[in-house]
Protein backbone atom coordinates (compact mmCIF):
# COMPACT_ATOMS: atom_id res chain seq x y z
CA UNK A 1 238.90 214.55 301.34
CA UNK A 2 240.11 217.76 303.37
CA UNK A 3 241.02 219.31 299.84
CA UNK A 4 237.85 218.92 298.35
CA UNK A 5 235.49 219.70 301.67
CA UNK A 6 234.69 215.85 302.46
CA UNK A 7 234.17 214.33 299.00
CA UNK A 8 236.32 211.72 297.44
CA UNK A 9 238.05 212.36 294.19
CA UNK A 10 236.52 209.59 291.03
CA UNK A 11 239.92 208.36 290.81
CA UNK A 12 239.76 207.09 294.55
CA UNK A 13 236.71 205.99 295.16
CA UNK A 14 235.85 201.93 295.31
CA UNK A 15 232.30 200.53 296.01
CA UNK A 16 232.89 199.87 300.08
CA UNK A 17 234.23 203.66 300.45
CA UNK A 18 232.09 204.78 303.07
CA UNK A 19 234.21 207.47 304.98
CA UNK A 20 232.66 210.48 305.67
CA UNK A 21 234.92 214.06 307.06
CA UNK A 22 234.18 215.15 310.72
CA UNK A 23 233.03 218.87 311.04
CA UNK A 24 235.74 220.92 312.82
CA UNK A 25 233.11 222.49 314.32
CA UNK A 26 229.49 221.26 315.22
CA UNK A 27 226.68 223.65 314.22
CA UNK A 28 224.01 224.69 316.19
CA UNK A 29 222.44 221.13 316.32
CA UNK A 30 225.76 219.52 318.10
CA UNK A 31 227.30 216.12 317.00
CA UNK A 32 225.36 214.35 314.62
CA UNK A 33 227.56 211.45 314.16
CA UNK A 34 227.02 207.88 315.92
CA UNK A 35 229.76 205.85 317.25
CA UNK A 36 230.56 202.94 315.22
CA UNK A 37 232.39 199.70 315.15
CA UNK A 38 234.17 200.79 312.23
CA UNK A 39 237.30 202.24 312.91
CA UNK A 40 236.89 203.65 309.53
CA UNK A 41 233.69 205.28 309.00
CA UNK A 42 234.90 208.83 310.01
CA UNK A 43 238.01 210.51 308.66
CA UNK A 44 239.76 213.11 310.98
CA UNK A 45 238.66 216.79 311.10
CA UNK A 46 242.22 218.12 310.36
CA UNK A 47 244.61 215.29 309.84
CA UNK A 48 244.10 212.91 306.99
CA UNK A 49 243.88 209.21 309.26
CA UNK A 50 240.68 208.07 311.23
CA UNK A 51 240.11 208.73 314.54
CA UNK A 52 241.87 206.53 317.36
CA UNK A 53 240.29 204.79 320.01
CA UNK A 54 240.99 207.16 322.53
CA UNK A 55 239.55 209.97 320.45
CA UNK A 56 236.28 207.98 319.99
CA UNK A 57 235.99 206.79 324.20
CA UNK A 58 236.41 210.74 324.46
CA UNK A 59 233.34 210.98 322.15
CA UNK A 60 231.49 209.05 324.32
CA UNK A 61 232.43 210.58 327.55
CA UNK A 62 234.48 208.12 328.93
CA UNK A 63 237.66 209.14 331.22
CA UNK A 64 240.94 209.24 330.04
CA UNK A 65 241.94 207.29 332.76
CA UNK A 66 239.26 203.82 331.45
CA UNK A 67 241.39 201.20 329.83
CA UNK A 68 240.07 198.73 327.04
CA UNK A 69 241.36 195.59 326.77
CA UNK A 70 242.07 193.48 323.29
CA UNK A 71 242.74 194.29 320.07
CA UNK A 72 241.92 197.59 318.04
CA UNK A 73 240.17 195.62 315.32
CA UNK A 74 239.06 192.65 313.71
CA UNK A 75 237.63 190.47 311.47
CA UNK A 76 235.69 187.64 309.63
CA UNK A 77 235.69 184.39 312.09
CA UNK A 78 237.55 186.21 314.53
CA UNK A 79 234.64 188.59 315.46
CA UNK A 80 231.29 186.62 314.10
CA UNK A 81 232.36 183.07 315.33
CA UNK A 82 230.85 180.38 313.65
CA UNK A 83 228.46 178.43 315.38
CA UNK A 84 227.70 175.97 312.53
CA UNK A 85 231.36 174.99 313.11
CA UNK A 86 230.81 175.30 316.94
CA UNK A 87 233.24 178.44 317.47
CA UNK A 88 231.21 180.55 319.23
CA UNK A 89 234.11 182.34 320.51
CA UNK A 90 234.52 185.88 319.22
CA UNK A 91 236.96 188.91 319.81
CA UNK A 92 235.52 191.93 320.48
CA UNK A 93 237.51 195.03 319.02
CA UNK A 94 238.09 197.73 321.21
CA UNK A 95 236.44 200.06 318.46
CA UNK A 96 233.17 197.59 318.99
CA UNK A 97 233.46 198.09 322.64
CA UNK A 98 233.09 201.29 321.77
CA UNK A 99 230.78 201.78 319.32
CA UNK A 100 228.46 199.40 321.50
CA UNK A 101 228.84 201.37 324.51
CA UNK A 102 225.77 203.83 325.85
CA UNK A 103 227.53 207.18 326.30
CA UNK A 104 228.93 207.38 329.98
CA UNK A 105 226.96 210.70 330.58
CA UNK A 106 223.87 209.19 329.63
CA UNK A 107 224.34 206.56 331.44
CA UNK A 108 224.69 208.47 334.42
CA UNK A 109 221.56 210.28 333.96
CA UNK A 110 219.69 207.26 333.44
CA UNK A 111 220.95 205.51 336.29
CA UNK A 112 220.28 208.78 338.84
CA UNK A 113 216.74 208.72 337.45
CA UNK A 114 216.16 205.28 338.14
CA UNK A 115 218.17 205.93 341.45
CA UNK A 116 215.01 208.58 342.27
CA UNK A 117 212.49 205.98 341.24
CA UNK A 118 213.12 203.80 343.14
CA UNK A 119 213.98 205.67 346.51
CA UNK A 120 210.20 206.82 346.29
């Protein structure tokens, strides 16, 4: 992918291939990627892996310092559950957390607004 500006050689690609090269720069319009569950939408700007969980919390603002707790990943019962079954417990990947998250500065925002709303 860094070799040929983001696309996929034939020989490598398989029907689920859905990774997609982050800009090393942003352009004028600023990040136009979303944060996702999937640890492997997005390849690396620079270095051919995907981005690690730190990386994407930094992507959505959130301190250095902010811990997530269980796994990196996973998958199939694990993360759906099955209720039919009656498992309706369901890990939640720290990429998910992630990906779920509203970005911390936005939150802020939000929450001052509100804040100012109701002060009035």
């Amino acid at each position: 992918m860094h070799a040929n500006g983001g696309d996929v050689p034939t020989e490598f690609k398989t029907k689920k291939f859905a990774q997609r090269l982050l800009p090393a720069r942003w352009g004028k319009g600023g990040p136009t990627i979303t944060a996702t569950s999937l640890a492997d939408d997005y390849v690396h700007f620079l270095q051919p892996r995907v981005l690690t969980v730190r990386e994407w919390a930094r992507l959505q603002m959130f301190p250095d310092w902010y811990q997530f707790e269980g796994k990196r990943t996973t998958g199939g019962l694990r993360r759906a559950g099955n209720p039919r079954a009656g498992v309706f417990d369901r890990e939640v990947p720290k990429y998910t957390q992630i990906g779920n998250a509203v970005p911390v500065g936005l939150a802020h925002q939000v929450g001052t607004h509100l804040a100012r709303l109701l002060a009035v």
